[in-house]
N, C-alpha and C. Protein backbone atom coordinates (compact mmCIF):
# COMPACT_ATOMS: atom_id res chain seq x y z
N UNK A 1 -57.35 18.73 39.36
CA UNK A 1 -57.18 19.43 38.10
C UNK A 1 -58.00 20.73 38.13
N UNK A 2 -57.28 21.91 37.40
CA UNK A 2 -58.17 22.94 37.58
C UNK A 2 -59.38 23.00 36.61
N UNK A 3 -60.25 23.53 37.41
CA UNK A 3 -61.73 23.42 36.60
C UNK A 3 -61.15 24.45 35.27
N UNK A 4 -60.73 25.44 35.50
CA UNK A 4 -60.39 26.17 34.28
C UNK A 4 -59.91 25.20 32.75
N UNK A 5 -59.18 24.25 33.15
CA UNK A 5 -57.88 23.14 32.21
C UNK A 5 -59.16 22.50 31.71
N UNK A 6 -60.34 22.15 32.71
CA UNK A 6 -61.04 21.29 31.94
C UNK A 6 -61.69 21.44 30.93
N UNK A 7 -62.41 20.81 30.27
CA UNK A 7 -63.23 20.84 28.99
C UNK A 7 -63.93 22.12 28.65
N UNK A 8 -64.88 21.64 29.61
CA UNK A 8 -66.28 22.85 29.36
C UNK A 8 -66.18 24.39 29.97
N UNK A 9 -65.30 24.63 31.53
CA UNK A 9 -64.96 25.63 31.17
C UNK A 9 -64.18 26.11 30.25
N UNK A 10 -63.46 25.72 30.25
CA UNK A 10 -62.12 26.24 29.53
C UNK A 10 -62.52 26.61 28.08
N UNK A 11 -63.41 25.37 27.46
CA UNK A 11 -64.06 26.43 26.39
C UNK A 11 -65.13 27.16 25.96
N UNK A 12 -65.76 27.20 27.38
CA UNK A 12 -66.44 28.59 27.59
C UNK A 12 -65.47 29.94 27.34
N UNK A 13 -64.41 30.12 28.42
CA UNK A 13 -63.71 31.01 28.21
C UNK A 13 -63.48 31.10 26.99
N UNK A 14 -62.60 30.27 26.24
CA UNK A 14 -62.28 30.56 24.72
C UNK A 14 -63.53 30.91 23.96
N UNK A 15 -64.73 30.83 24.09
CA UNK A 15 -65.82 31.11 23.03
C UNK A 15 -66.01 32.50 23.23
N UNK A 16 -65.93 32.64 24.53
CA UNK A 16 -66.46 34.07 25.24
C UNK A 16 -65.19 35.30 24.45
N UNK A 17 -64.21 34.85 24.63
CA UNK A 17 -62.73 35.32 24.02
C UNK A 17 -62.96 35.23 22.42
N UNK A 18 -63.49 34.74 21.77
CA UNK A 18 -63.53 34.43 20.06
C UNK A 18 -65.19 35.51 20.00
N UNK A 19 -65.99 35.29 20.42
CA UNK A 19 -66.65 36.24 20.49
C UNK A 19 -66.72 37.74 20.74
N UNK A 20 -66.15 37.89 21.32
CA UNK A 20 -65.84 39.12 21.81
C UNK A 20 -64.45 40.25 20.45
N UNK A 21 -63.77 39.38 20.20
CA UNK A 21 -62.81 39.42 19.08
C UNK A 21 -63.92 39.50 17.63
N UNK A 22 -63.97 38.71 17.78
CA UNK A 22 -65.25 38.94 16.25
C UNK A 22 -66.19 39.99 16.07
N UNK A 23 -66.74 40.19 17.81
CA UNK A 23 -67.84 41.56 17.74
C UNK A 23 -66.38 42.80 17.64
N UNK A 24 -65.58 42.70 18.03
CA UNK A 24 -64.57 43.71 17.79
C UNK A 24 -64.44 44.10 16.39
N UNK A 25 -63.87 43.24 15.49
CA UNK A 25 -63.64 43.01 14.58
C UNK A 25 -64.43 43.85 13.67
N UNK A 26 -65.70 43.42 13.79
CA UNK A 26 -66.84 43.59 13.27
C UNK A 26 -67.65 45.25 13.10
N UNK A 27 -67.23 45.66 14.23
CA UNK A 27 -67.26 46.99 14.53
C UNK A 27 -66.24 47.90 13.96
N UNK A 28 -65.21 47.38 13.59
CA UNK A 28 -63.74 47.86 13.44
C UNK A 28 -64.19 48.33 11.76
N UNK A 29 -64.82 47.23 11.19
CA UNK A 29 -65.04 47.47 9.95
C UNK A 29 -65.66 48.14 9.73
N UNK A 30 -66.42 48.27 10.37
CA UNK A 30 -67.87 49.49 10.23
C UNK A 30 -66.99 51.28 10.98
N UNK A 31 -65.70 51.36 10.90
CA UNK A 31 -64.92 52.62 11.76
C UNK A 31 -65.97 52.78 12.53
N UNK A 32 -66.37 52.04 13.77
CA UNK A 32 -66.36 52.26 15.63
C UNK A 32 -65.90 51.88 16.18
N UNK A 33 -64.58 52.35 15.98
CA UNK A 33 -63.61 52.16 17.41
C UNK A 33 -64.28 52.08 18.38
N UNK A 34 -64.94 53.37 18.98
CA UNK A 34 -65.67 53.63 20.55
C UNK A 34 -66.26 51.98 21.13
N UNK A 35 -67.13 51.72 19.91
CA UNK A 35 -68.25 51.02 20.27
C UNK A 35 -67.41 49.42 20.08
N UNK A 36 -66.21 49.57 19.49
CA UNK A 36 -65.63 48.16 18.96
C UNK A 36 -65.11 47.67 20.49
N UNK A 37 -64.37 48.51 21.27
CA UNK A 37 -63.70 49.01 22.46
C UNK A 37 -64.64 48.99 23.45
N UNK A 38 -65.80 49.46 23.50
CA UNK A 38 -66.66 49.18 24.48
C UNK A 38 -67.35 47.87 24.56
N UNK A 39 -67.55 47.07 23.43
CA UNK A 39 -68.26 45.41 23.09
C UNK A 39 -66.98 45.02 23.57
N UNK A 40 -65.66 44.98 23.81
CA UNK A 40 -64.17 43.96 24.22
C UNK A 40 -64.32 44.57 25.68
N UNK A 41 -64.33 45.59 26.07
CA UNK A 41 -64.28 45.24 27.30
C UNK A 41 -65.55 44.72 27.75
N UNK A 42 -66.61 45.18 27.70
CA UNK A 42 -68.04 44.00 28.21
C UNK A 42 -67.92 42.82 28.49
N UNK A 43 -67.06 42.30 27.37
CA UNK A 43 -66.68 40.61 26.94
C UNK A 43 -65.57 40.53 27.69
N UNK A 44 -64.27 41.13 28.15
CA UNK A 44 -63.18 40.81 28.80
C UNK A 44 -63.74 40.87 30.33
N UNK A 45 -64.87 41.81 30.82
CA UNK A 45 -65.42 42.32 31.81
C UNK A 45 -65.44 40.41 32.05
N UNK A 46 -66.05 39.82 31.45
CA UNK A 46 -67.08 38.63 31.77
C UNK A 46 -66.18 37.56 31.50
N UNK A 47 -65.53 37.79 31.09
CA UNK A 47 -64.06 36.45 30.81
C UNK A 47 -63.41 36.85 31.97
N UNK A 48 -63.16 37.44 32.61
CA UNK A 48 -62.97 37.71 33.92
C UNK A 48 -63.59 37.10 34.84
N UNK A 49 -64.48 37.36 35.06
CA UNK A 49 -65.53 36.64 35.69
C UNK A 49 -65.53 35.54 35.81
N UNK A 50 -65.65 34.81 34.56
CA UNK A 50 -66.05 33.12 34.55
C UNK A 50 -64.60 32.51 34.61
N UNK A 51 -63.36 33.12 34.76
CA UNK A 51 -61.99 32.60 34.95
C UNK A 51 -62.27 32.94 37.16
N UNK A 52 -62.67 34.05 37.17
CA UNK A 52 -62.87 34.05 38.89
C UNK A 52 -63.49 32.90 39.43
N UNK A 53 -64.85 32.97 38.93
CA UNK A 53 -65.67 31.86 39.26
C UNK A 53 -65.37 30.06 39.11
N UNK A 54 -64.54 30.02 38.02
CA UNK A 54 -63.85 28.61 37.73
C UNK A 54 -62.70 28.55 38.90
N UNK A 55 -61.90 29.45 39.48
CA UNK A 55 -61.22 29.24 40.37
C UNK A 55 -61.57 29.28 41.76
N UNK A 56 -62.67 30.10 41.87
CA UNK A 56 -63.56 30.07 43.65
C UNK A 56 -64.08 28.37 43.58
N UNK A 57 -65.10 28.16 42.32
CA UNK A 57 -65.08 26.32 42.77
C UNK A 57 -64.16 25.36 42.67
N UNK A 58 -62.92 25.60 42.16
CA UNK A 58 -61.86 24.85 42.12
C UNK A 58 -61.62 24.97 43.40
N UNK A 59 -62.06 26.56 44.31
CA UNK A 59 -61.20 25.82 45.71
C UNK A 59 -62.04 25.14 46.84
N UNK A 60 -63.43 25.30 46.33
CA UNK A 60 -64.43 24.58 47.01
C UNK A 60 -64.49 23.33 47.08
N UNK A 61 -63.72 22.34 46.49
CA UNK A 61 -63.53 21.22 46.50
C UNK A 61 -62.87 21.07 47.56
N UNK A 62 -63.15 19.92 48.12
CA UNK A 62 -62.98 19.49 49.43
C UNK A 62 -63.39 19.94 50.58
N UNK A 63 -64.28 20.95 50.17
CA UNK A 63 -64.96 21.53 51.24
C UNK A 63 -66.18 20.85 52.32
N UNK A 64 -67.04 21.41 53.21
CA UNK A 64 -68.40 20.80 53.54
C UNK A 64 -69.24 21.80 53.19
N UNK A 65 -70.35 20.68 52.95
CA UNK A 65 -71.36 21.74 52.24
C UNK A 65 -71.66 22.90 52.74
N UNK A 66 -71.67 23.53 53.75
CA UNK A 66 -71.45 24.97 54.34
C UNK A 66 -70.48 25.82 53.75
N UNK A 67 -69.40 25.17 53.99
CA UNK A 67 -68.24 26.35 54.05
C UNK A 67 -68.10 26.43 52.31
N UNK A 68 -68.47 25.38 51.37
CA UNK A 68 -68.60 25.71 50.28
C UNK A 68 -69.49 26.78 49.27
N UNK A 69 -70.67 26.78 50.21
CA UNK A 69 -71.77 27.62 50.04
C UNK A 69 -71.39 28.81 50.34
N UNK A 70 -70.55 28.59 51.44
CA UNK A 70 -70.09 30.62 51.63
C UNK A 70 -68.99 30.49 50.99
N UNK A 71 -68.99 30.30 50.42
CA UNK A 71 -67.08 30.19 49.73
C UNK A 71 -67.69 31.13 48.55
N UNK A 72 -68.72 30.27 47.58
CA UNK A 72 -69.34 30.73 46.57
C UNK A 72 -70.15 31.94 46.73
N UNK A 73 -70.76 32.27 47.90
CA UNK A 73 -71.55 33.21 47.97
C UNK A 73 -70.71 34.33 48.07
N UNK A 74 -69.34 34.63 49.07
CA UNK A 74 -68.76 35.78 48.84
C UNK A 74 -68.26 35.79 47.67
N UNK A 75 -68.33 34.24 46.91
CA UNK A 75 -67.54 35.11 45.45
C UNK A 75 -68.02 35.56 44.71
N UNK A 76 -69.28 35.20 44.83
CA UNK A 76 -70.59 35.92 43.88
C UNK A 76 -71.01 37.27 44.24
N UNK A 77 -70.47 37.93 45.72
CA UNK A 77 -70.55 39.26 46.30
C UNK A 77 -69.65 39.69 45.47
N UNK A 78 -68.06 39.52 45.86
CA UNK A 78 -67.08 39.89 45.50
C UNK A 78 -66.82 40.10 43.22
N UNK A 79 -67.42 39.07 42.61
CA UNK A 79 -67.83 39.67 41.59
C UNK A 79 -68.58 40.58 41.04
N UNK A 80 -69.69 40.59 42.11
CA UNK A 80 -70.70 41.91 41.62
C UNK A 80 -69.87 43.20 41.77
N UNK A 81 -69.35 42.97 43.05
CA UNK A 81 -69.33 44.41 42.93
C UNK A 81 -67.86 44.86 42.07
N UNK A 82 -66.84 43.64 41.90
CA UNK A 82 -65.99 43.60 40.66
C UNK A 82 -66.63 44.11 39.36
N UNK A 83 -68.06 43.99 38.96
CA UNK A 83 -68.68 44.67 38.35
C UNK A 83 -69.08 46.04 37.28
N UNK A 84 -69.51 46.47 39.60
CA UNK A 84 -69.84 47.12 39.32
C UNK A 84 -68.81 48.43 39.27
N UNK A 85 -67.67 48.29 39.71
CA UNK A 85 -66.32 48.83 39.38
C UNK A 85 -65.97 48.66 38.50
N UNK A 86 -66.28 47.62 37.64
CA UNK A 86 -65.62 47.93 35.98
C UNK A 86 -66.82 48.77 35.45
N UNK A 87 -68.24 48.98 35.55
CA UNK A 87 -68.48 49.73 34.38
C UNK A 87 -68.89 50.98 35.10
N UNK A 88 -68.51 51.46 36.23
CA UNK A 88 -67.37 52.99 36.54
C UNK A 88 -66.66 53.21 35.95
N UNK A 89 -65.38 52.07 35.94
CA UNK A 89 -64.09 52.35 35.18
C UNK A 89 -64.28 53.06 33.42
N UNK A 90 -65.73 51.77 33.00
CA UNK A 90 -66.10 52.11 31.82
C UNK A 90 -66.87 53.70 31.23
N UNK A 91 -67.50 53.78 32.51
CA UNK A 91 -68.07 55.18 32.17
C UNK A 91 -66.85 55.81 32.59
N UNK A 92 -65.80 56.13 33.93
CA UNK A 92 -64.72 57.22 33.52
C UNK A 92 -64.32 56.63 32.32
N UNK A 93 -63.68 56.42 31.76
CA UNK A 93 -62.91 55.80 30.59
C UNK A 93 -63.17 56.58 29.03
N UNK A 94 -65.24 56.73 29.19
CA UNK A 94 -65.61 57.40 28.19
C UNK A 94 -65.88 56.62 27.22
N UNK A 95 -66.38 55.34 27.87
CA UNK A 95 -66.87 53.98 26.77
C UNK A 95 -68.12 53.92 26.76
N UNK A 96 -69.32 53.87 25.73
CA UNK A 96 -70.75 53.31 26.07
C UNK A 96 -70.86 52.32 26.34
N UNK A 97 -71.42 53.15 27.73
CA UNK A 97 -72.29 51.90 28.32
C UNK A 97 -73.06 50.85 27.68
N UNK A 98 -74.01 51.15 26.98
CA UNK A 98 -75.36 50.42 26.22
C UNK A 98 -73.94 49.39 25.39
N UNK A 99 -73.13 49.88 25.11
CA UNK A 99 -72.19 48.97 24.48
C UNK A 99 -71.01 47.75 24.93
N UNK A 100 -71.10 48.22 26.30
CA UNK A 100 -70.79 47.37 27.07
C UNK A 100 -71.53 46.53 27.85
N UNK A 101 -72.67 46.73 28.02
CA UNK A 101 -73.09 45.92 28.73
C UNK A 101 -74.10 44.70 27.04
N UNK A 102 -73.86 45.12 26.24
CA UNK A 102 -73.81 44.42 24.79
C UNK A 102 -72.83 43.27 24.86
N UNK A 103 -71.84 43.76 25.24
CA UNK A 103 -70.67 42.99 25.31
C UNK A 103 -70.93 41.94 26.14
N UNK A 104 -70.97 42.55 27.75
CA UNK A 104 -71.67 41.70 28.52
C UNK A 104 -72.92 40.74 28.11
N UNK A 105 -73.88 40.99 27.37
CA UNK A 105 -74.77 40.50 27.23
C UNK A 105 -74.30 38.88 26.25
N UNK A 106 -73.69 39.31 25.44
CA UNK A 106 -72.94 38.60 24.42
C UNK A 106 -72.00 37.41 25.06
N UNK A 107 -71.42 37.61 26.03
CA UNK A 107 -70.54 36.44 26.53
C UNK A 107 -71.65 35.98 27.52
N UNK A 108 -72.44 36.38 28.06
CA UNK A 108 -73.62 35.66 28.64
C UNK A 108 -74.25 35.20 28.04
N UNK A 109 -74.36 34.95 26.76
CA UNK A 109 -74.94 33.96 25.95
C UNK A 109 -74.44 32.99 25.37
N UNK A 110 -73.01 33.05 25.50
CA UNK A 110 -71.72 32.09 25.17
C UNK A 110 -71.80 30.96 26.19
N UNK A 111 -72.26 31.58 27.65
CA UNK A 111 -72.55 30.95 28.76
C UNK A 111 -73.38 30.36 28.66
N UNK A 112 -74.58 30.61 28.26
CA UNK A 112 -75.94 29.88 28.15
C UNK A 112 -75.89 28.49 27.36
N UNK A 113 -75.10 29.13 25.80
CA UNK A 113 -75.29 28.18 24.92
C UNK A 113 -73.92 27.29 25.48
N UNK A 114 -73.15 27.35 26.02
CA UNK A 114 -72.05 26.32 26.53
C UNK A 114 -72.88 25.54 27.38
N UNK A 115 -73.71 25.66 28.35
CA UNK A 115 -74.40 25.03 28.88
C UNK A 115 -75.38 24.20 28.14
N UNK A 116 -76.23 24.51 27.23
CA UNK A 116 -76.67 23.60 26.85
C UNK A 116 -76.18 22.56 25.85
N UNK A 117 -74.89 22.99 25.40
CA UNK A 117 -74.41 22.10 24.52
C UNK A 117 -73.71 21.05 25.91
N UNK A 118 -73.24 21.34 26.70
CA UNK A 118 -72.98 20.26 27.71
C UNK A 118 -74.31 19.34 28.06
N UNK A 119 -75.51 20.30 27.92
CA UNK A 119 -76.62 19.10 28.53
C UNK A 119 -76.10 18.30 27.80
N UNK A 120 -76.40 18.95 26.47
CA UNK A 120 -77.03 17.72 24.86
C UNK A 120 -75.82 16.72 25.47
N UNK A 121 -74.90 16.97 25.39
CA UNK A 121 -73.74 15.69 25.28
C UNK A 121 -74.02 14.85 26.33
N UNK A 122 -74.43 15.29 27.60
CA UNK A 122 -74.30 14.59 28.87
C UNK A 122 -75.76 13.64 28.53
N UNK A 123 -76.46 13.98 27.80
CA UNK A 123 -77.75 13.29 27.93
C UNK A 123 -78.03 12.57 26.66
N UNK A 124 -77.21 13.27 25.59
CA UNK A 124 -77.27 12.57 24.09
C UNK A 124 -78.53 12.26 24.15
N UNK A 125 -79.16 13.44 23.71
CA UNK A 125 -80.54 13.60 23.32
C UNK A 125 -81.24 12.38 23.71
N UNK A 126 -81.18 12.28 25.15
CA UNK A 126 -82.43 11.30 25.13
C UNK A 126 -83.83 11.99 25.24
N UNK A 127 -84.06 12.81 25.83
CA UNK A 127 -84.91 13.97 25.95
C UNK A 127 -86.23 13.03 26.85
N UNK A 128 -87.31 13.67 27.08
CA UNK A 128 -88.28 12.76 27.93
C UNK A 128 -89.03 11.70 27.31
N UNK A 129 -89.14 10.65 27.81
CA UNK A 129 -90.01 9.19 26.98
C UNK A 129 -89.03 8.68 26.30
């Protein structure tokens, strides 16, 4: 099954996607386009990403622990510098930066907190003692 279909990515992506829409939104109301446009791509920048990354370990399965390790490591090359070509694209484009990488910052915290809401469940607060 693809890691994407499953649970926890899959609604990572969607949070990262509802977030990113809302900081849009949000901006829209306040008339900044520029800056509404520069927070969606940051956030699409990184929903990108974590749809790449859900599919490089989907194909690491069945791997040995070597060839899995480089599997992941060029994909973790191959995203950076996916990157760092989008916020080129973003500066030609004529988007702020500081606003995109906002964006970015923002679905990296979608990430964070998806993660720990998976601890909590996996561990149902047993916490230490």
């Amino acid at each position: 099954m693809s890691l994407l279909k499953e649970s926890a990515i899959g609604l990572m992506v969607r949070l990262q996607i509802v977030v990113g829409i809302l900081g849009f939104a949000g901006l829209m109301l306040y008339d900044q386009a520029g800056s509404a446009l520069s927070l969606l791509y940051g956030v699409a920048m990184m929903v990108v990403n974590s749809i790449w990354l859900a599919r490089r370990l989907d194909r690491t399965q069945g791997l040995d622990a070597d060839a899995g390790k480089r599997s992941l490591y060029v994909g973790a090359v191959l995203r950076f510098i996916a990157l760092i070509a989008g916020l080129m694209l973003a500066y030609q484009l004529g988007l702020h930066l500081l606003v995109v990488a906002a964006g970015v910052f923002l679905a990296q915290v979608v990430v964070f907190i998806s993660a720990l809401i998976g601890i909590r469940k996996e561990y149902k607060g047993g916490g230490l003692g």
